[in-house]
N, C-alpha and C. Protein backbone atom coordinates (compact mmCIF):
# COMPACT_ATOMS: atom_id res chain seq x y z
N UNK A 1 4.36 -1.94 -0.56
CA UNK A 1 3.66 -2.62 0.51
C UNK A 1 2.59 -1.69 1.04
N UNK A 2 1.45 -2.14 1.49
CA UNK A 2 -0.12 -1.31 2.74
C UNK A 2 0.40 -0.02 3.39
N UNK A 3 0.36 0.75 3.07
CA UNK A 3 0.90 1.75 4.12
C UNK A 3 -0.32 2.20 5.24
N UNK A 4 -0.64 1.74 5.94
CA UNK A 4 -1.51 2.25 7.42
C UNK A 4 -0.98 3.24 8.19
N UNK A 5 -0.55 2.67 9.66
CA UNK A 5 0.12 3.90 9.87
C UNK A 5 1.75 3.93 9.88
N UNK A 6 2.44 2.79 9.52
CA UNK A 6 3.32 3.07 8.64
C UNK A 6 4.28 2.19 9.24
N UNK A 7 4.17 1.61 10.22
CA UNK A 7 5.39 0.67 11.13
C UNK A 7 5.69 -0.45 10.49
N UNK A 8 4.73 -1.12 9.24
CA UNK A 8 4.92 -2.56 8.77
C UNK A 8 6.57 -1.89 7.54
N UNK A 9 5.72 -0.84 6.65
CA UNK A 9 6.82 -0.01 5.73
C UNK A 9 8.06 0.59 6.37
N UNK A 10 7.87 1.36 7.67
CA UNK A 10 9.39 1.78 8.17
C UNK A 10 10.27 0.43 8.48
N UNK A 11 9.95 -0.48 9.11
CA UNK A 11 10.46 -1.35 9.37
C UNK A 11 11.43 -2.15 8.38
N UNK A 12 10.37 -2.47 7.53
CA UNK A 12 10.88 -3.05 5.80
C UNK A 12 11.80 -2.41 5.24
N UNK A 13 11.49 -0.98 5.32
CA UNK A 13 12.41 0.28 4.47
C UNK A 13 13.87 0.28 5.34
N UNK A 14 13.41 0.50 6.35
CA UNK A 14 14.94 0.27 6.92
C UNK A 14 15.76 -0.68 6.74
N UNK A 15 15.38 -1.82 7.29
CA UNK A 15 16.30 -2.75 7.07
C UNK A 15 16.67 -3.27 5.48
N UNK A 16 15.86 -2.84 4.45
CA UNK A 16 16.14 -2.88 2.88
C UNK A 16 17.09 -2.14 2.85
N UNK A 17 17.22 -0.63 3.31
CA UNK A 17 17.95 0.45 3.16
C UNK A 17 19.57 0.20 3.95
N UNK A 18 19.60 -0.50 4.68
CA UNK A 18 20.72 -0.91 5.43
C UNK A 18 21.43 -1.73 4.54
N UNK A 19 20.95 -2.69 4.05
CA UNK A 19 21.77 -3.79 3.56
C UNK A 19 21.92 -3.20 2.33
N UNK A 20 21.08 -2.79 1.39
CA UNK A 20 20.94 -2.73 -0.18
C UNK A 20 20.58 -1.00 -0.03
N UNK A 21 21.23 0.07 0.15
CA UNK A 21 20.56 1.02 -0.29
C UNK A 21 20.08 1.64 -1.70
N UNK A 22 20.50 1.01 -2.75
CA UNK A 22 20.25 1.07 -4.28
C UNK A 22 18.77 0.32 -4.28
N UNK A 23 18.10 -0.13 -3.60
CA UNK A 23 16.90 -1.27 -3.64
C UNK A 23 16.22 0.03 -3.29
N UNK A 24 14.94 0.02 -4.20
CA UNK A 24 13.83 1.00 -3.77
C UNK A 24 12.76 0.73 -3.58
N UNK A 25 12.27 0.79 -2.41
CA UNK A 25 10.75 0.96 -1.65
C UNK A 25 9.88 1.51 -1.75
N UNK A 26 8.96 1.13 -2.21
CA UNK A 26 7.42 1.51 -2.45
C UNK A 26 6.24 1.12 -1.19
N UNK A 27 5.59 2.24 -0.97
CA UNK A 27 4.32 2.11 -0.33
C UNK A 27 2.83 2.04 -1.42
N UNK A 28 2.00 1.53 -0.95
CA UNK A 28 1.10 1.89 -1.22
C UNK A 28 -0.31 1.92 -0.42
N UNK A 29 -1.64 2.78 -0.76
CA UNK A 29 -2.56 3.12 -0.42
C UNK A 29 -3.92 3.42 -1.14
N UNK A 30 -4.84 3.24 -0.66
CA UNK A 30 -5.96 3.70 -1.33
C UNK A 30 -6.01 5.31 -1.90
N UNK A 31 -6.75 5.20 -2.94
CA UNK A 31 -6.76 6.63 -3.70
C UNK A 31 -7.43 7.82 -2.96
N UNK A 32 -8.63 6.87 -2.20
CA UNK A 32 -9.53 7.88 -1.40
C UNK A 32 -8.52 8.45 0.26
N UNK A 33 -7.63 7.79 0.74
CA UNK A 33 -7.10 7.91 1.65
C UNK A 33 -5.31 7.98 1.76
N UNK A 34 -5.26 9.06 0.71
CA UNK A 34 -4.09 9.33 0.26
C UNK A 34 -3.29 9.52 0.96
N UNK A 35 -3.08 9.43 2.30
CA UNK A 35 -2.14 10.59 3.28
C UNK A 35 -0.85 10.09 3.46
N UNK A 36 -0.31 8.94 3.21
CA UNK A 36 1.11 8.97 3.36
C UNK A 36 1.69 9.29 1.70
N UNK A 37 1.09 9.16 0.71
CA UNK A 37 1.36 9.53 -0.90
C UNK A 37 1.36 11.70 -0.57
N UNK A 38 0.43 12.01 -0.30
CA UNK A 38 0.40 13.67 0.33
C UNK A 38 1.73 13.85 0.90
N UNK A 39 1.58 13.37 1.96
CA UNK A 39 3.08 13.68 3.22
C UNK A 39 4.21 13.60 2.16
N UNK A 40 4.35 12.56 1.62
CA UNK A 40 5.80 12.32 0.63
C UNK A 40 5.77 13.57 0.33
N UNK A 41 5.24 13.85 -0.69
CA UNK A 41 4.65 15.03 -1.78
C UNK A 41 5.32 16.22 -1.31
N UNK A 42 4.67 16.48 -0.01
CA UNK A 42 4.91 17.87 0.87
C UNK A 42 5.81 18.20 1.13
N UNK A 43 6.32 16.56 1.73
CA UNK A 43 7.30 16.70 2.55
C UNK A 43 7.27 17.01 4.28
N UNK A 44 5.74 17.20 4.70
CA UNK A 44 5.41 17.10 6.05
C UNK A 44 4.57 15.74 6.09
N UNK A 45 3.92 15.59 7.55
CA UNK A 45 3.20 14.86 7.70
C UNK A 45 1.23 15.23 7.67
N UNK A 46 0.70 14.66 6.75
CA UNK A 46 -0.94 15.04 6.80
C UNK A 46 -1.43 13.87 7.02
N UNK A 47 -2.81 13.95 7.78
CA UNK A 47 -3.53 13.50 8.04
C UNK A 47 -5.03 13.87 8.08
N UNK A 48 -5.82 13.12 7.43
CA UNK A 48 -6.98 13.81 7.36
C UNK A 48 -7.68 13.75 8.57
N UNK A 49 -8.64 14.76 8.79
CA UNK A 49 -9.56 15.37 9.48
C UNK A 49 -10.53 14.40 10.27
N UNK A 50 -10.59 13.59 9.25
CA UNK A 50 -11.89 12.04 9.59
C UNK A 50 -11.26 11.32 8.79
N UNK A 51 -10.98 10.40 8.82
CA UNK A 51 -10.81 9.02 7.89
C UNK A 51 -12.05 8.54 6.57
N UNK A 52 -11.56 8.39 6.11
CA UNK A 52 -12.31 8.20 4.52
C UNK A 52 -12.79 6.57 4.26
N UNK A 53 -13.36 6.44 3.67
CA UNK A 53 -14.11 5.24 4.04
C UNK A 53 -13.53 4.72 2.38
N UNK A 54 -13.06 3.12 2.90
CA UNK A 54 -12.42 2.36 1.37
C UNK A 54 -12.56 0.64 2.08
N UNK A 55 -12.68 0.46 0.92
CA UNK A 55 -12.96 -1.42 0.98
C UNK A 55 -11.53 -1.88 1.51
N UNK A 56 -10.19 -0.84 1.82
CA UNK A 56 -9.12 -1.46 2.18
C UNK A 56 -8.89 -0.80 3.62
N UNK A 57 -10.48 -1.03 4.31
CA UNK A 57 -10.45 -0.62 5.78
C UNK A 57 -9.24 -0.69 6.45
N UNK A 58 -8.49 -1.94 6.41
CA UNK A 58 -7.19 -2.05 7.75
C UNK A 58 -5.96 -1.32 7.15
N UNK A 59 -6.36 -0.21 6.35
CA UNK A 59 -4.99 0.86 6.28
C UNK A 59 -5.60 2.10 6.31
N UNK A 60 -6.74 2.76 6.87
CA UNK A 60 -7.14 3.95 6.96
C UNK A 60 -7.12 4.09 8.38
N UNK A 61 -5.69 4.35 8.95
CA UNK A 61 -5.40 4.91 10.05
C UNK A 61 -5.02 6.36 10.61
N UNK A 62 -4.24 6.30 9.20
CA UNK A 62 -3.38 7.41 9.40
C UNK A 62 -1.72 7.39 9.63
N UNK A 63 -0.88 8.13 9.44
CA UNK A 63 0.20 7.96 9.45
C UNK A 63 1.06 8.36 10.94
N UNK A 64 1.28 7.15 11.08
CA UNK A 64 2.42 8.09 13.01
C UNK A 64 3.09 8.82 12.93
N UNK A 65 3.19 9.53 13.58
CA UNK A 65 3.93 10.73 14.18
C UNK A 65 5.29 9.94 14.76
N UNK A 66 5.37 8.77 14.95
CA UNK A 66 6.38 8.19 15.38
C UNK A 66 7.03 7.64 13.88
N UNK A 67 6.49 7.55 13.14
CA UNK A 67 7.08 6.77 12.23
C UNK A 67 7.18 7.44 10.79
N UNK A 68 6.39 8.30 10.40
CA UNK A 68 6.41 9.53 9.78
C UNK A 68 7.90 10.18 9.38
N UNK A 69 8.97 9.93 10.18
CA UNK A 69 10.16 10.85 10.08
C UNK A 69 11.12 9.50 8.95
N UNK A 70 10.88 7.94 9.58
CA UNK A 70 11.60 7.35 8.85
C UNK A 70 10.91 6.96 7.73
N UNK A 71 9.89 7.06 7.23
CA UNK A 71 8.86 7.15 5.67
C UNK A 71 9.51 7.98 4.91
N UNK A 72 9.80 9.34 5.37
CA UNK A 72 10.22 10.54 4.58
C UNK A 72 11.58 9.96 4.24
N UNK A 73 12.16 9.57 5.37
CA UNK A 73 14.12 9.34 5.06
C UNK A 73 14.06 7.73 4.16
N UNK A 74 12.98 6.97 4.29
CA UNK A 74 13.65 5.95 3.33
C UNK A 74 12.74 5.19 2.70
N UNK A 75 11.81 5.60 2.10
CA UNK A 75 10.67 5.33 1.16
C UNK A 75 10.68 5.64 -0.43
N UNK A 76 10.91 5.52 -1.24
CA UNK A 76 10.99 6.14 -2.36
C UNK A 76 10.19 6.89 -2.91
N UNK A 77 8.88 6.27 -2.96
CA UNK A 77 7.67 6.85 -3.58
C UNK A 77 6.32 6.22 -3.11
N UNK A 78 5.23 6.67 -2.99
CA UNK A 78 4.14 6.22 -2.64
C UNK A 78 2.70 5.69 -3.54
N UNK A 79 2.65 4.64 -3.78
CA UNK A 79 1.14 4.80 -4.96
C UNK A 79 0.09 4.70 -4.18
N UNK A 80 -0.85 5.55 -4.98
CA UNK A 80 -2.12 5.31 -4.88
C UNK A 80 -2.98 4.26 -6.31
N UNK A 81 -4.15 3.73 -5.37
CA UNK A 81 -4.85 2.81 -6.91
C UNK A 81 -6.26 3.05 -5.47
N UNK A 82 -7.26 3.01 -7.19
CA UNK A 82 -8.59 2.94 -6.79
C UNK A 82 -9.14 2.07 -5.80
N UNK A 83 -10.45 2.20 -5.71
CA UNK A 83 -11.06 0.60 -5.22
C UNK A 83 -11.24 -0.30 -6.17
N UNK A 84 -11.80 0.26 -7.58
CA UNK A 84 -11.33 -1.21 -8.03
C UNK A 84 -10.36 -1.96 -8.82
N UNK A 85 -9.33 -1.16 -8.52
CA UNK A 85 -8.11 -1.72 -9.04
C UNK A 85 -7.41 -2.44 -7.40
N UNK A 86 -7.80 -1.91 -6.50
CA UNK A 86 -7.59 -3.03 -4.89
C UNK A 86 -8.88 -4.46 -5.23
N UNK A 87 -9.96 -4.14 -5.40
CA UNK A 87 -10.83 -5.84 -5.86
C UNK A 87 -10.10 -6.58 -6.51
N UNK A 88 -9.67 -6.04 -7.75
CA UNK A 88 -9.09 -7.01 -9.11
C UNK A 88 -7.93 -7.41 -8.40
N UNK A 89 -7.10 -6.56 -7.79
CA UNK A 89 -5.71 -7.59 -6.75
C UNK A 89 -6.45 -8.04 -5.84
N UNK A 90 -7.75 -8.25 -5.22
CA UNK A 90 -7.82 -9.39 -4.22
C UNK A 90 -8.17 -10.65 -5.01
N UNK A 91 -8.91 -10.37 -6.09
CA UNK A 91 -9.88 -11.59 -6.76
C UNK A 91 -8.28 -12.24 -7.32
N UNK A 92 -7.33 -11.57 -8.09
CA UNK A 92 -6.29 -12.25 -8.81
C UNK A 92 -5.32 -13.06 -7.68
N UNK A 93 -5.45 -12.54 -6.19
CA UNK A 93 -4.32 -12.89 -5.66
C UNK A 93 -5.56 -14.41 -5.19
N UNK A 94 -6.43 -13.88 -5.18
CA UNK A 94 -7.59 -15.29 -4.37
C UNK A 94 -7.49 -16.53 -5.88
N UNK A 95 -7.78 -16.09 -6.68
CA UNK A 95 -8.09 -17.09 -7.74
C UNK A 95 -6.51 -17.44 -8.74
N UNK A 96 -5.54 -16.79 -8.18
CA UNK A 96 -4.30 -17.46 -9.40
C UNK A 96 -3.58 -17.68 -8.27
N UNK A 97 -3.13 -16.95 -7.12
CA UNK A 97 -2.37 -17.58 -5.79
C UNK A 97 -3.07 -18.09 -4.69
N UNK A 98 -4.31 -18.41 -4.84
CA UNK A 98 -4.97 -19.46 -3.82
C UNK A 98 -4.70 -18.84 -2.14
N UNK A 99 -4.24 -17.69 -2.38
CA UNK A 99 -4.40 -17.03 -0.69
C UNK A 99 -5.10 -16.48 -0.48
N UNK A 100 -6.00 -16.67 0.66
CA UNK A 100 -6.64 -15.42 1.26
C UNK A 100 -5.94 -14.31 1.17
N UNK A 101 -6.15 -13.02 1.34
CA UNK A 101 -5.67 -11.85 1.36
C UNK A 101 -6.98 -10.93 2.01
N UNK A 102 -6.90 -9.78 2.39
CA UNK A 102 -7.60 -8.97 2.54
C UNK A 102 -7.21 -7.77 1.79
N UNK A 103 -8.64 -7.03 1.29
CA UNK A 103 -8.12 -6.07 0.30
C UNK A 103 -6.99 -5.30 1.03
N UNK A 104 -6.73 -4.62 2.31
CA UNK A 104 -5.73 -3.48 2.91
C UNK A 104 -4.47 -4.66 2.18
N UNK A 105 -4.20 -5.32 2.63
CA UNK A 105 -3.12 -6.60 2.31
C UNK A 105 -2.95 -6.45 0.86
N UNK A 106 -3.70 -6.38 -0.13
CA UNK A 106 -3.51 -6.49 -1.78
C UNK A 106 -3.17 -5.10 -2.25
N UNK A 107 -3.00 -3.81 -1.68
CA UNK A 107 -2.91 -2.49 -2.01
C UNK A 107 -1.51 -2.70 -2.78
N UNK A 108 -0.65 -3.74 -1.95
CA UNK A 108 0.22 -3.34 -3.11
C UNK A 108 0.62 -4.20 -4.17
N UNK A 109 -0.19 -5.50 -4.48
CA UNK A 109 -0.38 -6.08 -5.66
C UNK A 109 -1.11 -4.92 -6.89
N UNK A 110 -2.21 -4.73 -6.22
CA UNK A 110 -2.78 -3.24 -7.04
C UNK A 110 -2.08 -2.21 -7.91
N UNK A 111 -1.08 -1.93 -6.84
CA UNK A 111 -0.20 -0.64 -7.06
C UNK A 111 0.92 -1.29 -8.25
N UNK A 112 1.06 -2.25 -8.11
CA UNK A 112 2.31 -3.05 -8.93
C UNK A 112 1.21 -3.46 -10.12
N UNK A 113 0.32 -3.83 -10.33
CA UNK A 113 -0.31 -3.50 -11.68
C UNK A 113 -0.89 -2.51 -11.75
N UNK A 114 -0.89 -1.25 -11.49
CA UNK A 114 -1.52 -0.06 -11.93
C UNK A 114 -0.07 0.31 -13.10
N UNK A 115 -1.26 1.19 -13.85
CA UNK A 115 -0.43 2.09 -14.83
C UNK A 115 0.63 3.47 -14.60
N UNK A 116 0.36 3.76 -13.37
CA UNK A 116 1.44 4.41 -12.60
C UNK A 116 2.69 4.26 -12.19
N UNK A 117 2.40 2.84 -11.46
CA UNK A 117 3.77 1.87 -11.22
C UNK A 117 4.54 1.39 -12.88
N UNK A 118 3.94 1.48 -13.62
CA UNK A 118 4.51 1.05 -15.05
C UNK A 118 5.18 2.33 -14.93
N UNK A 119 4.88 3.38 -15.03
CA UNK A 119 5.25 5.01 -15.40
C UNK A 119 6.29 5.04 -15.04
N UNK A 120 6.05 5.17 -13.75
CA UNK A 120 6.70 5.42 -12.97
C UNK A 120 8.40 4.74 -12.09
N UNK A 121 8.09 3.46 -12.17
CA UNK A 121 8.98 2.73 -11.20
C UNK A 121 9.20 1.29 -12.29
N UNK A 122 8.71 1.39 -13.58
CA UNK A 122 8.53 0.46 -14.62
C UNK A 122 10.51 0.48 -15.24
N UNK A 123 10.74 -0.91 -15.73
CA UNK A 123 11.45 -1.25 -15.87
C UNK A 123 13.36 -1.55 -14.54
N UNK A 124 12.34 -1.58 -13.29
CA UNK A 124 12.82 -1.33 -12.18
C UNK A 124 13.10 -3.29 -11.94
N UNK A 125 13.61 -3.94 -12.98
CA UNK A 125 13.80 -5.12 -12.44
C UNK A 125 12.61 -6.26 -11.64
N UNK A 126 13.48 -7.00 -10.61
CA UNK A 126 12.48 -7.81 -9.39
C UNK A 126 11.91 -6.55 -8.76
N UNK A 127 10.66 -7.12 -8.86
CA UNK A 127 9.61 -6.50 -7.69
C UNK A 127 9.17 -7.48 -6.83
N UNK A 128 9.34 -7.10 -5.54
CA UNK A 128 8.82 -7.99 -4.55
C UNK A 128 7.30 -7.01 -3.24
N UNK A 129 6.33 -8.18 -3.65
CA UNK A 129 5.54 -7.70 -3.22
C UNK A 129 5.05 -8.24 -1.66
N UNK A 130 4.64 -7.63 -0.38
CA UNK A 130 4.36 -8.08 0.72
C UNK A 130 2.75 -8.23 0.86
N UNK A 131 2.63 -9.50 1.01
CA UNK A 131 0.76 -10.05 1.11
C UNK A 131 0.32 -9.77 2.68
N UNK A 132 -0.08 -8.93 3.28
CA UNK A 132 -0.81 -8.88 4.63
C UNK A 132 -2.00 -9.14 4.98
N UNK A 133 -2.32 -9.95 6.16
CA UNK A 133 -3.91 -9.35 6.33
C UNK A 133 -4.61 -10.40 5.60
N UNK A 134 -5.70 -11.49 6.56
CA UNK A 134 -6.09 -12.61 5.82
C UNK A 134 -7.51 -12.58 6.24
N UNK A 135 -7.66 -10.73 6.75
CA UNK A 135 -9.23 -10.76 7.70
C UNK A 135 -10.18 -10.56 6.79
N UNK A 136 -10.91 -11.62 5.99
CA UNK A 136 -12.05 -11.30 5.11
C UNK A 136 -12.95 -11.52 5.85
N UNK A 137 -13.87 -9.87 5.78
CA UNK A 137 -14.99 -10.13 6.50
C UNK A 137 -16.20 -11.13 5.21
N UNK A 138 -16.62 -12.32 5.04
CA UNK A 138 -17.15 -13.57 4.18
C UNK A 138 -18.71 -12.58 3.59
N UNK A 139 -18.98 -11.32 4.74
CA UNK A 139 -20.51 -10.84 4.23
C UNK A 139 -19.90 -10.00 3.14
N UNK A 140 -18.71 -9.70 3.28
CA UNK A 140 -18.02 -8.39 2.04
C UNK A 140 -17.61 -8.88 0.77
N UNK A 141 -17.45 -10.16 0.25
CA UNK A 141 -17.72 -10.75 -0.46
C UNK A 141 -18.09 -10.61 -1.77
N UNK A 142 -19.60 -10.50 -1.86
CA UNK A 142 -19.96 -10.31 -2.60
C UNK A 142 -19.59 -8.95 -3.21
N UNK A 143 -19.20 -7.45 -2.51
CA UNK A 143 -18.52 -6.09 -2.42
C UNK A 143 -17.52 -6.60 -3.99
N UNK A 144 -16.88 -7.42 -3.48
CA UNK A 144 -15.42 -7.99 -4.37
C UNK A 144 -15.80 -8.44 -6.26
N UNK A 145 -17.31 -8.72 -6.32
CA UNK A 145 -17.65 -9.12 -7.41
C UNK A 145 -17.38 -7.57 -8.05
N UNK A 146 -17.47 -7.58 -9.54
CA UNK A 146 -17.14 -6.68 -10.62
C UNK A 146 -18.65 -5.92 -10.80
């Protein structure tokens, strides 16, 4: 699922982790604005300096300091995918599931077809993916073409 600053994923993760703790949780994020995929990594919390500029504007927040502690305790792993591997999940989720979406919202359709998530978290059964975020700005649009 979008990782922003992280309350939509702690939330999810927890209560997944309560009922099913064998069920594993994935975040995901833009490539340019890596910081909750970093933090995992480290094992602290980073945040960059200035925020980085990506077509999946409504998740370049940064990660809370409030919420940061339950990411680390019950997240599995974090992907990153490009920008245009976030377009190709908005155009596929717009043109084969007929939803609006906003790219921050499709990060983790992205992440679930990237070649990483195959690598990585591949042959992991049902995947269930969370669609957020229906704010298309209509001038960005054209941004979305190939």
């Amino acid at each position: 699922m979008p990782v922003g600053g992280g309350g939509m994923l702690t939330g999810v993760a927890m209560v997944i982790k309560s009922l099913c703790p064998e069920v594993r949780v994935y975040g995901a994020e833009p490539e340019v604005a890596n910081q909750a995929a970093r933090s995992l990594q480290s094992g602290s919390r980073f945040v960059f300096p200035q925020y980085p500029r990506s077509i999946a504007d409504g998740v370049i927040v940064g990660i809370g300091e409030v919420t940061w502690p339950y990411i680390k305790d019950n997240v599995d792993d974090i992907f990153t995918v490009s920008e245009d591997e976030i377009k190709n999940a908005v155009r596929l989720v717009w043109e084969r599931m007929k939803l609006v979406v906003e790219p921050s919202g499709a990060v983790g359709v992205a992440a679930v077809l990237s070649d990483s998530f195959k690598a990585r978290a591949g042959g992991c059964g049902n995947v269930a993916v969370i669609l957020s975020g229906g704010n298309v700005d209509l001038q960005k649009i054209p941004d979305l073409r190939n």
